[in-house]
PDB file of N, CA and C in Angstrom:
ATOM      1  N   UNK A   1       3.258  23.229   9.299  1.00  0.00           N
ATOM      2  CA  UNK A   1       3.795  24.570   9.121  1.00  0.00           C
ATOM      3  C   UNK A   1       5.268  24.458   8.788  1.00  0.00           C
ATOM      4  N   UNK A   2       5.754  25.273   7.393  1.00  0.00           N
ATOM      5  CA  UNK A   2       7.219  24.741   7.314  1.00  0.00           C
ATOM      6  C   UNK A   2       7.935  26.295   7.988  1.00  0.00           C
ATOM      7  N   UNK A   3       8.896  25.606   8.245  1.00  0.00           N
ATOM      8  CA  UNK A   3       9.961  26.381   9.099  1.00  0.00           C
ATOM      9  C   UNK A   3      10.954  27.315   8.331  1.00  0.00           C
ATOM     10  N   UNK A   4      11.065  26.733   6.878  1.00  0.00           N
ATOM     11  CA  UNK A   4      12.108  27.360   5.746  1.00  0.00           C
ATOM     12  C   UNK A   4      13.300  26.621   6.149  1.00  0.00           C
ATOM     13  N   UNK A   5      13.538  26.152   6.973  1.00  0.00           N
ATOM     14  CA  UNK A   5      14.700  25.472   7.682  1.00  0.00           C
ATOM     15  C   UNK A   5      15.491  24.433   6.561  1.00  0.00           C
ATOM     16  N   UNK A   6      16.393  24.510   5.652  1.00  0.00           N
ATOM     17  CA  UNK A   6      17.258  23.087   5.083  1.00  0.00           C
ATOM     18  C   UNK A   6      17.488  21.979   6.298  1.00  0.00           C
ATOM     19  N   UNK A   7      16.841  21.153   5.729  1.00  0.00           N
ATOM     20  CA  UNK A   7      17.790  19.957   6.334  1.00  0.00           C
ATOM     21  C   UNK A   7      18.656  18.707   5.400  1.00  0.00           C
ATOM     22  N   UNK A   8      19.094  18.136   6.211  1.00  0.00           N
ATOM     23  CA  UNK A   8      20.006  17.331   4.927  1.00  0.00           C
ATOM     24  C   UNK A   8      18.786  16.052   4.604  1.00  0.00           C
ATOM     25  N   UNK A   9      19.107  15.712   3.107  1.00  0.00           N
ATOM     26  CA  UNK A   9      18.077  14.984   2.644  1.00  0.00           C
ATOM     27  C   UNK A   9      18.336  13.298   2.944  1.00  0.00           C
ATOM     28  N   UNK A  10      19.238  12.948   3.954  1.00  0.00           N
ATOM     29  CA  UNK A  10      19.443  11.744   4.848  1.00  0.00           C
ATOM     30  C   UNK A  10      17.869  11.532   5.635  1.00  0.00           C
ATOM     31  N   UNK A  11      17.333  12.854   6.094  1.00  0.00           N
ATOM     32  CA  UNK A  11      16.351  12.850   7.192  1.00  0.00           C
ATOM     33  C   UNK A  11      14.867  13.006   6.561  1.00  0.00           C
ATOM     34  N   UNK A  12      14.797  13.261   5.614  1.00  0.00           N
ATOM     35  CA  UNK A  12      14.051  13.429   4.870  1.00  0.00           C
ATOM     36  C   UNK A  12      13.077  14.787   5.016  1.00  0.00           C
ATOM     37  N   UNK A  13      12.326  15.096   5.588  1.00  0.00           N
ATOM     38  CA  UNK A  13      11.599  16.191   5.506  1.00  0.00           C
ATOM     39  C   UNK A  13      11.786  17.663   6.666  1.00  0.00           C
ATOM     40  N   UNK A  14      12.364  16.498   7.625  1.00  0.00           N
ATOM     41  CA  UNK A  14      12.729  16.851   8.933  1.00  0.00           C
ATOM     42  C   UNK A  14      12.100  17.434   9.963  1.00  0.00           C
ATOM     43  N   UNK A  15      10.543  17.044  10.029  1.00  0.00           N
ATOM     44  CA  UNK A  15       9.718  16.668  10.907  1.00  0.00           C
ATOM     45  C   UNK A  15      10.477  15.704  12.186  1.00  0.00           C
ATOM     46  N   UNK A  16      11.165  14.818  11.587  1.00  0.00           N
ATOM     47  CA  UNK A  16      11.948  14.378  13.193  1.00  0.00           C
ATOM     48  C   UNK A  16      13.188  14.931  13.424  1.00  0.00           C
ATOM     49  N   UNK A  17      13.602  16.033  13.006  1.00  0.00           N
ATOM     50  CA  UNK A  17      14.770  16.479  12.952  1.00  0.00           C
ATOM     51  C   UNK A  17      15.624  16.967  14.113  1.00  0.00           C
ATOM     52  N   UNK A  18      14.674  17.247  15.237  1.00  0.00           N
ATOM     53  CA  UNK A  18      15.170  17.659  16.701  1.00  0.00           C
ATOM     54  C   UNK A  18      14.634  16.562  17.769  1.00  0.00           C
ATOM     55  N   UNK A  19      14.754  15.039  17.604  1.00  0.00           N
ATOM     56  CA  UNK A  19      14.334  14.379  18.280  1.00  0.00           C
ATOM     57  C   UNK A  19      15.359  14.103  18.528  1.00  0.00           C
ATOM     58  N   UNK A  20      15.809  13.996  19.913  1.00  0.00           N
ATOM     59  CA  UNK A  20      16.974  13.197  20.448  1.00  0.00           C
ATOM     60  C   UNK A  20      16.952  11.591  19.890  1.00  0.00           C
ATOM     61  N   UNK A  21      18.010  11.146  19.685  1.00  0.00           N
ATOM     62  CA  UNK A  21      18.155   9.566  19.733  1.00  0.00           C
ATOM     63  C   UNK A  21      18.190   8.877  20.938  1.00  0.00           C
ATOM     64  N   UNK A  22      17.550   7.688  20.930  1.00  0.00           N
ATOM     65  CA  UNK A  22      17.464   6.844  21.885  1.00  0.00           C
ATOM     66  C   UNK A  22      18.727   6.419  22.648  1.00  0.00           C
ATOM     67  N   UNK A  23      18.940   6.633  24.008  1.00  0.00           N
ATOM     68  CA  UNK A  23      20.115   6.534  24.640  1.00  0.00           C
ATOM     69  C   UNK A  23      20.256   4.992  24.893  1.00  0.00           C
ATOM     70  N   UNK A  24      22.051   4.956  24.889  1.00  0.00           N
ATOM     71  CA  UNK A  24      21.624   3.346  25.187  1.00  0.00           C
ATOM     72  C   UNK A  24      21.205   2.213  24.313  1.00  0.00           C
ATOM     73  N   UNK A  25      21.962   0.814  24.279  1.00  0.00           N
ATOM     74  CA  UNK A  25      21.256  -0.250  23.869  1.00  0.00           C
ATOM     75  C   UNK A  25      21.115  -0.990  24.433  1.00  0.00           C
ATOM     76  N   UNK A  26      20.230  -2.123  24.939  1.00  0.00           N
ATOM     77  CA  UNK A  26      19.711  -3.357  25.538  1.00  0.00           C
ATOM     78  C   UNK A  26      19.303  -2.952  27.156  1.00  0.00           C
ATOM     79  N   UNK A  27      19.643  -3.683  28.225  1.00  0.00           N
ATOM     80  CA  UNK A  27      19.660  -3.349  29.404  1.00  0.00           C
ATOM     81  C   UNK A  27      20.644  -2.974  30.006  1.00  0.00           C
ATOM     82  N   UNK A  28      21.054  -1.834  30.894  1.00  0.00           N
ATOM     83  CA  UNK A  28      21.809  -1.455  31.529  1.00  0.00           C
ATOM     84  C   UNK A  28      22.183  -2.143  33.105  1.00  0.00           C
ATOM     85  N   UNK A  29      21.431  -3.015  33.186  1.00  0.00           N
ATOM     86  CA  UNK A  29      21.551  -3.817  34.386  1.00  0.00           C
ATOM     87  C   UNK A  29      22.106  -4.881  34.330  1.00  0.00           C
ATOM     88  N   UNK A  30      22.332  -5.751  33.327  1.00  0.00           N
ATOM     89  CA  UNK A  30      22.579  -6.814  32.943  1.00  0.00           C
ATOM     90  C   UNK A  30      23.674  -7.348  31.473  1.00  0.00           C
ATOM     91  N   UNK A  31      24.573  -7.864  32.147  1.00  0.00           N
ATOM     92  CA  UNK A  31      25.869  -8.005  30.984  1.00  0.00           C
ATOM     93  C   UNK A  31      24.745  -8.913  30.113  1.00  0.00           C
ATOM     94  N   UNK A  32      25.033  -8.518  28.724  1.00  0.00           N
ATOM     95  CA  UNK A  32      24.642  -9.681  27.994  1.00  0.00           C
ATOM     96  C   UNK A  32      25.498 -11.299  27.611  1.00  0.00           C
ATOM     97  N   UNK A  33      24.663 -12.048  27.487  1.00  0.00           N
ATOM     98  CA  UNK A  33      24.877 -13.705  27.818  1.00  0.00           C
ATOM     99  C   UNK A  33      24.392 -14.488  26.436  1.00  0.00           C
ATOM    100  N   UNK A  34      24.850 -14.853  26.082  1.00  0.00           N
ATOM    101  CA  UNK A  34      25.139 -16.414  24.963  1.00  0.00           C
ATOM    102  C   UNK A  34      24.103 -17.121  25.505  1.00  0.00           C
ATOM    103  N   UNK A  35      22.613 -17.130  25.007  1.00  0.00           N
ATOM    104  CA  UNK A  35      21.947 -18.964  25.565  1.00  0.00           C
ATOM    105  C   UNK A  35      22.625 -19.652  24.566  1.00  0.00           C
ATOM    106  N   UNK A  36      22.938 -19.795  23.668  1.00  0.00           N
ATOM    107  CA  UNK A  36      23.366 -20.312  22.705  1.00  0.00           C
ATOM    108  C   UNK A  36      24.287 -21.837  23.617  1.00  0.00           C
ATOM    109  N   UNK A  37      24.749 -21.316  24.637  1.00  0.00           N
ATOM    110  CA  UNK A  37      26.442 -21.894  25.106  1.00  0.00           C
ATOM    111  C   UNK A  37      25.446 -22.643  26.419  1.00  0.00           C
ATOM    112  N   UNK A  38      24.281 -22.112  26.546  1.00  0.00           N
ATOM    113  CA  UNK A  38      23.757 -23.044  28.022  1.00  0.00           C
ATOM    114  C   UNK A  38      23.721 -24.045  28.123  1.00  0.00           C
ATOM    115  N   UNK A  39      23.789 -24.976  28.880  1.00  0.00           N
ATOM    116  CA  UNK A  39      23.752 -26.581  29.295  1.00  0.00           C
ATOM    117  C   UNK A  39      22.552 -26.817  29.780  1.00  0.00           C
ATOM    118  N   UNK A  40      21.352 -27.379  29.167  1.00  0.00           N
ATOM    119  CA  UNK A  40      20.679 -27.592  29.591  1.00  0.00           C
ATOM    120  C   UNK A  40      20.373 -29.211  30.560  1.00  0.00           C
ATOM    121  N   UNK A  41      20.252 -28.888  31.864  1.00  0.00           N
ATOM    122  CA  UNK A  41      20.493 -30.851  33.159  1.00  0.00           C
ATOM    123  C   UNK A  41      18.729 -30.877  33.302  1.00  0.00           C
ATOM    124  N   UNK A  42      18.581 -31.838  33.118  1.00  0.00           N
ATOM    125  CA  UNK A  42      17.318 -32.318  33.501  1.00  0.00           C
ATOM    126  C   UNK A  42      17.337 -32.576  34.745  1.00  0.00           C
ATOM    127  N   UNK A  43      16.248 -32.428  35.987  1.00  0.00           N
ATOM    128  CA  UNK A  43      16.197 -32.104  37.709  1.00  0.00           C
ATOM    129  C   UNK A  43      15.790 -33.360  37.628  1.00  0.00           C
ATOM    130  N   UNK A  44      16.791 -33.557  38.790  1.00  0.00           N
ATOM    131  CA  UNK A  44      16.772 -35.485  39.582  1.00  0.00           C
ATOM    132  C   UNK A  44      14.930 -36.169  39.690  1.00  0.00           C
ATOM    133  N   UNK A  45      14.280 -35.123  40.411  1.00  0.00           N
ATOM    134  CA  UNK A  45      13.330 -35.185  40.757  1.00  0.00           C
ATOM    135  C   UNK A  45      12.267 -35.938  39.470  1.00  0.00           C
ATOM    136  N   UNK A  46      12.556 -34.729  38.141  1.00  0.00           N
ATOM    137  CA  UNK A  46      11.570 -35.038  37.092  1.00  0.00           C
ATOM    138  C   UNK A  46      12.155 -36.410  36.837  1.00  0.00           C
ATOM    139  N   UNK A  47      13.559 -37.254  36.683  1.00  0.00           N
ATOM    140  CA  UNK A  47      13.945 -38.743  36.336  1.00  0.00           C
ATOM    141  C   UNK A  47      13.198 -39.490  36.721  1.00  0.00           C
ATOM    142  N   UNK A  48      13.058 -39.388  38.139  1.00  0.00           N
ATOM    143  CA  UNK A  48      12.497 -39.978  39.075  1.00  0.00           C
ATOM    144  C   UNK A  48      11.053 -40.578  38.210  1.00  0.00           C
ATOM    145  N   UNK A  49      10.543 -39.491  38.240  1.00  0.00           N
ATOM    146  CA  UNK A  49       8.981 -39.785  38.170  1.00  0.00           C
ATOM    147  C   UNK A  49       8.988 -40.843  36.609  1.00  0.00           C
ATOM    148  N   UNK A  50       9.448 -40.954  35.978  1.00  0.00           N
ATOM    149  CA  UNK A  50       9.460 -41.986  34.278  1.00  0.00           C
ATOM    150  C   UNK A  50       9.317 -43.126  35.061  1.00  0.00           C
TER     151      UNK A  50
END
């Protein structure tokens, strides 16, 4: 059902035109972290066993 409503032609038809945007990016609990930079130690235990 159309509305007669203009919308700008960025949105295209504007069927999503009153959807809020998604709040927020990633987790809010947790600073984000570099694995990139991790050190990975091999556990005494697993040496052992070779």
């Amino acid at each position: 059902a159309s509305d007669g409503h203009v919308v700008d032609a960025e949105f295209g038809c504007g069927a999503h035109s009153d959807t809020p945007a998604p709040a927020g990016t990633g987790s809010p609990m947790f600073d984000p972290y570099d694995d990139g930079v991790l050190d990975l130690v091999e556990r005494a235990e697993s040496r052992a066993d070779s």
